[in-house]
Protein backbone atom coordinates (compact mmCIF):
# COMPACT_ATOMS: atom_id res chain seq x y z
CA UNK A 1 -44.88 -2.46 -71.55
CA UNK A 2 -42.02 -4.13 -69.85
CA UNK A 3 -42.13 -0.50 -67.12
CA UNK A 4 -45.45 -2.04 -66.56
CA UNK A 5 -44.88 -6.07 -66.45
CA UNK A 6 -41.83 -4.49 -63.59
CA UNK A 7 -44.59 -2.34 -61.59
CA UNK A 8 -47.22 -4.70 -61.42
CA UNK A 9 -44.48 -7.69 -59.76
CA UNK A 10 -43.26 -4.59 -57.56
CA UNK A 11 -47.21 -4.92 -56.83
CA UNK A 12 -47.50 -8.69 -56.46
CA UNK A 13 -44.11 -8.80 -54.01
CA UNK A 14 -46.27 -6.15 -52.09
CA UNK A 15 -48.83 -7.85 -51.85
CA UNK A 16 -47.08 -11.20 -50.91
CA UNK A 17 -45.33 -9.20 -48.51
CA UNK A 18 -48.91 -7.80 -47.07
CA UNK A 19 -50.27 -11.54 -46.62
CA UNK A 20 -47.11 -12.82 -44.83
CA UNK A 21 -47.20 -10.10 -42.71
CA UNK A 22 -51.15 -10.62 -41.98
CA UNK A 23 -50.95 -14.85 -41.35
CA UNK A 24 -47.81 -14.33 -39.49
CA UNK A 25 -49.24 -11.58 -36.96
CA UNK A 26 -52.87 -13.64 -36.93
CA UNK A 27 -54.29 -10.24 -38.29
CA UNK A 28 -58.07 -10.20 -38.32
CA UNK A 29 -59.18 -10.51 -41.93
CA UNK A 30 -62.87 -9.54 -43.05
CA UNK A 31 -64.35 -9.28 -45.72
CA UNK A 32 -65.67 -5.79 -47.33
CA UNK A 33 -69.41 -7.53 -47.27
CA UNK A 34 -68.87 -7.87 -43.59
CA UNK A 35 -67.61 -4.14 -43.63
CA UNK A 36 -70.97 -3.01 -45.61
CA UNK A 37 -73.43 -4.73 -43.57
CA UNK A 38 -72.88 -2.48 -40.39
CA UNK A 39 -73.94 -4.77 -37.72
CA UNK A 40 -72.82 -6.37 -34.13
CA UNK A 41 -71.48 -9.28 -35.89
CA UNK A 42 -68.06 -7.60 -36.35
CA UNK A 43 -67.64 -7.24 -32.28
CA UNK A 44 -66.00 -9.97 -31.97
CA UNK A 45 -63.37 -9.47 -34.78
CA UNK A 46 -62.78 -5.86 -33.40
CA UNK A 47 -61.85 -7.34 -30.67
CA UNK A 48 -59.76 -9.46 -31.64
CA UNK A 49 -57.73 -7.31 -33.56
CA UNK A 50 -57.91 -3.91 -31.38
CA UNK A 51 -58.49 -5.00 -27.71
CA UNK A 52 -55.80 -5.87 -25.57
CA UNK A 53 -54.14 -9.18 -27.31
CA UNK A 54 -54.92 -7.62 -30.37
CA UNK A 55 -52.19 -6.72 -32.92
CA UNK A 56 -54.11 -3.28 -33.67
CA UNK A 57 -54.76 -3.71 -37.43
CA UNK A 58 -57.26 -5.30 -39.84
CA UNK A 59 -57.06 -6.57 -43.40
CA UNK A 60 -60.33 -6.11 -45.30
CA UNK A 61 -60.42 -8.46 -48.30
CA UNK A 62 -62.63 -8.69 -51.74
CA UNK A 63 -62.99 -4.69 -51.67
CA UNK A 64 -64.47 -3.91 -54.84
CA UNK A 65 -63.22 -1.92 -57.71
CA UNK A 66 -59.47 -1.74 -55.50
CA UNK A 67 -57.39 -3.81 -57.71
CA UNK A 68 -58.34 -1.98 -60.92
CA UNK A 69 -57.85 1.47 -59.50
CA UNK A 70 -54.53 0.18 -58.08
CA UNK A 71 -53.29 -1.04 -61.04
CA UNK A 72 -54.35 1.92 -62.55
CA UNK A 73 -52.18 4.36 -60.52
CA UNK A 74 -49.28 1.74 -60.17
CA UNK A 75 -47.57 2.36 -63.64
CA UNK A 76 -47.09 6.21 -62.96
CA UNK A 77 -44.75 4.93 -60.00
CA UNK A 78 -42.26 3.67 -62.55
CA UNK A 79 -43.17 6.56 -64.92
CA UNK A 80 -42.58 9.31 -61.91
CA UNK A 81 -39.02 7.49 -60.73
CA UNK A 82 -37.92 7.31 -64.19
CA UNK A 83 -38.00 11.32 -64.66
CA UNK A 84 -35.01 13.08 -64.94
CA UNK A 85 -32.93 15.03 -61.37
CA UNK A 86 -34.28 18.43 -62.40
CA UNK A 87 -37.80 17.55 -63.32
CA UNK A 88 -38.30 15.25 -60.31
CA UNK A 89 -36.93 18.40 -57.73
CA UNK A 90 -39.45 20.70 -59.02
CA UNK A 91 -42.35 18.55 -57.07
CA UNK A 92 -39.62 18.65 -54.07
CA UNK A 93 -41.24 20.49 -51.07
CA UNK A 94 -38.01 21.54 -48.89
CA UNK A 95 -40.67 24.20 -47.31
CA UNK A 96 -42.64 21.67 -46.16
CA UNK A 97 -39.89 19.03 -44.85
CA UNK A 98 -40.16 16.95 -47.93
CA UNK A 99 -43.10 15.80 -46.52
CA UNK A 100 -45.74 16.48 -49.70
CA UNK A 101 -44.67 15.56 -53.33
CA UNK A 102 -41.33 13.60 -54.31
CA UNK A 103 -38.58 12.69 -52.02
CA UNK A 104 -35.70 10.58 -52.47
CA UNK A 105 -32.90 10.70 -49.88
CA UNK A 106 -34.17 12.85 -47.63
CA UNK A 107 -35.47 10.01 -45.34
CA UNK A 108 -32.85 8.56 -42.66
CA UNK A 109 -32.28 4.76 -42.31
CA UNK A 110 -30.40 3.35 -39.55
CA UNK A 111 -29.10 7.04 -39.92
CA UNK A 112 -27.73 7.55 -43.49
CA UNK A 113 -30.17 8.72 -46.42
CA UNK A 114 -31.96 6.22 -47.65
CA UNK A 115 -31.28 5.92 -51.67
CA UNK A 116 -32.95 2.98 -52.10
CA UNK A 117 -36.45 3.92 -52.34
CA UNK A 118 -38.42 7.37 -53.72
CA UNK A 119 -41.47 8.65 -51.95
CA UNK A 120 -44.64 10.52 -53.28
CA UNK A 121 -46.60 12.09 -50.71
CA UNK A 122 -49.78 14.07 -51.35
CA UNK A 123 -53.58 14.70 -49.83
CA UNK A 124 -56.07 12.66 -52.15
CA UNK A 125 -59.24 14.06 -50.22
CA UNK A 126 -57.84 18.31 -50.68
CA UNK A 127 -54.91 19.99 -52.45
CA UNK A 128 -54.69 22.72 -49.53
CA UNK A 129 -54.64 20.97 -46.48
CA UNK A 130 -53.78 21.44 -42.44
CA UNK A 131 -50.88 19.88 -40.64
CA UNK A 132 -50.14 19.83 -37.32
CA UNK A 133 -46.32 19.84 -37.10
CA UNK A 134 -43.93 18.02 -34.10
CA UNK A 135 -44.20 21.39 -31.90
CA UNK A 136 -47.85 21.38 -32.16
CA UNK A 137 -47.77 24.42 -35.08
CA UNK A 138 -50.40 24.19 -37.09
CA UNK A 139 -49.44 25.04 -41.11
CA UNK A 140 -51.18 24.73 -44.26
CA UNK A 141 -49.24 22.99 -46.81
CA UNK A 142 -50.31 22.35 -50.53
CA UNK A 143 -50.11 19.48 -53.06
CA UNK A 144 -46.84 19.59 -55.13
CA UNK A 145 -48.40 17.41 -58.89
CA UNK A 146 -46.19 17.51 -61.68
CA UNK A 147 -46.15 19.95 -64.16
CA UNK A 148 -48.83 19.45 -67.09
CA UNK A 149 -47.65 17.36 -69.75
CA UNK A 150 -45.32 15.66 -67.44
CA UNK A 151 -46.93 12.81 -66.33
CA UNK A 152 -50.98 13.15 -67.44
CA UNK A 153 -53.70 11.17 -65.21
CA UNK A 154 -51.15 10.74 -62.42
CA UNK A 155 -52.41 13.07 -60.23
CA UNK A 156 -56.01 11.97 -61.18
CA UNK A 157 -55.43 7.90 -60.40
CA UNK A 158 -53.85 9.43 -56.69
CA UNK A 159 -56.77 10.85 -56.19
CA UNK A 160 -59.33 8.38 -57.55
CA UNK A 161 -57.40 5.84 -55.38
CA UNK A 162 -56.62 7.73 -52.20
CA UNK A 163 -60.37 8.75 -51.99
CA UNK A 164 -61.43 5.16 -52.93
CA UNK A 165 -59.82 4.02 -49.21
CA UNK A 166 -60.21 6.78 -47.40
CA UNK A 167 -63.51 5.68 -48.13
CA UNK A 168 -63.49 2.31 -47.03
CA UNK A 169 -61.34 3.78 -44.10
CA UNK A 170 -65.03 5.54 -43.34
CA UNK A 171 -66.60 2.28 -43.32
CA UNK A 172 -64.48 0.52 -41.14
CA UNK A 173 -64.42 3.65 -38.80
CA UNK A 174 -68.48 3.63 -38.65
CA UNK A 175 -68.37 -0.23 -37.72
CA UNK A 176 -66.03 0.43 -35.06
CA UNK A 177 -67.45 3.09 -33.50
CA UNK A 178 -70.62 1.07 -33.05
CA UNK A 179 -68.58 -1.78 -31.45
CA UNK A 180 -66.55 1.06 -28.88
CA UNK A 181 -69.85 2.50 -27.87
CA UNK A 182 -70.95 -0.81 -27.69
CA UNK A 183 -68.30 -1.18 -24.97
């Protein structure tokens, strides 16, 4: 319980952090109703936010069924830091630059590992999937999930979430592709 009470104020700092950030900036804020309805109204928001005074992003508020699968995921955060060295480097990807499953110091700030922070990177949407690396190579790298029995329904609340925005991600993308044809 108290790993929990610690992951969701991790969660509310974030999201303090998120609405600073957007009032601060004057990001464009909609609402997902907005999003669903798929009409011109939206023009003039897109514009706001994307055209040339625009600071290129967009909050989209009141998104159903988001804060339940976030806080479902959110407690395997603590649950995945807390695991011991050897347990955590077996979902290291070296192979693939550290760039899919757990890292923790392998990221440079201001030029010195940064210790402060561990990383989980995977593909909701595939567990195979194509990258495209800095030399224009294209690879196939693979999810790295812990072990069974390690951490159970991790993996699954990733993937319930991740595919849960890239889905509103799809709605967004459909509204503004109406409003850059539009233009």
């Amino acid at each position: 319980m108290i790993a929990n009470s610690k992951v969701l104020k991790v969660g509310k700092v974030f999201q303090k952090s998120a609405r600073a950030f957007s009032t601060g900036y004057n990001v464009v804020q909609v609402d997902f109703k907005e999003i669903q309805n798929q009409d011109k109204s939206l023009f003039a928001k897109f514009e706001e936010a994307y055209g040339d005074n625009g600071v290129g992003a967009m909050v989209v508020n009141n998104i159903p069924s988001f804060p339940e699968k976030r806080k479902q995921l959110l407690p395997y955060a603590q649950r995945l830091a807390s695991l011991d060295r050897k347990t955590l480097e077996t979902m290291e990807t070296p192979e693939y630059f550290y760039s899919v499953g757990w890292s923790h110091g392998r990221e440079k700030f201001r030029g010195k590992p940064d210790m402060l922070k561990g990383s989980y990177y995977g593909c909701p949407l595939v567990d195979r999937f194509k990258m495209i690396l800095a030399d224009g190579e294209e690879t196939y790298f693979e999810n790295k999930w812990p072990k069974p029995g390690v951490i159970d329904g991790f993996e699954e609340s990733f993937k319930d979430l991740g595919k849960f925005i890239n889905s509103v991600g799809i709605e967004v993308g459909k509204n503004l592709d109406k409003y850059i044809k539009a233009r």
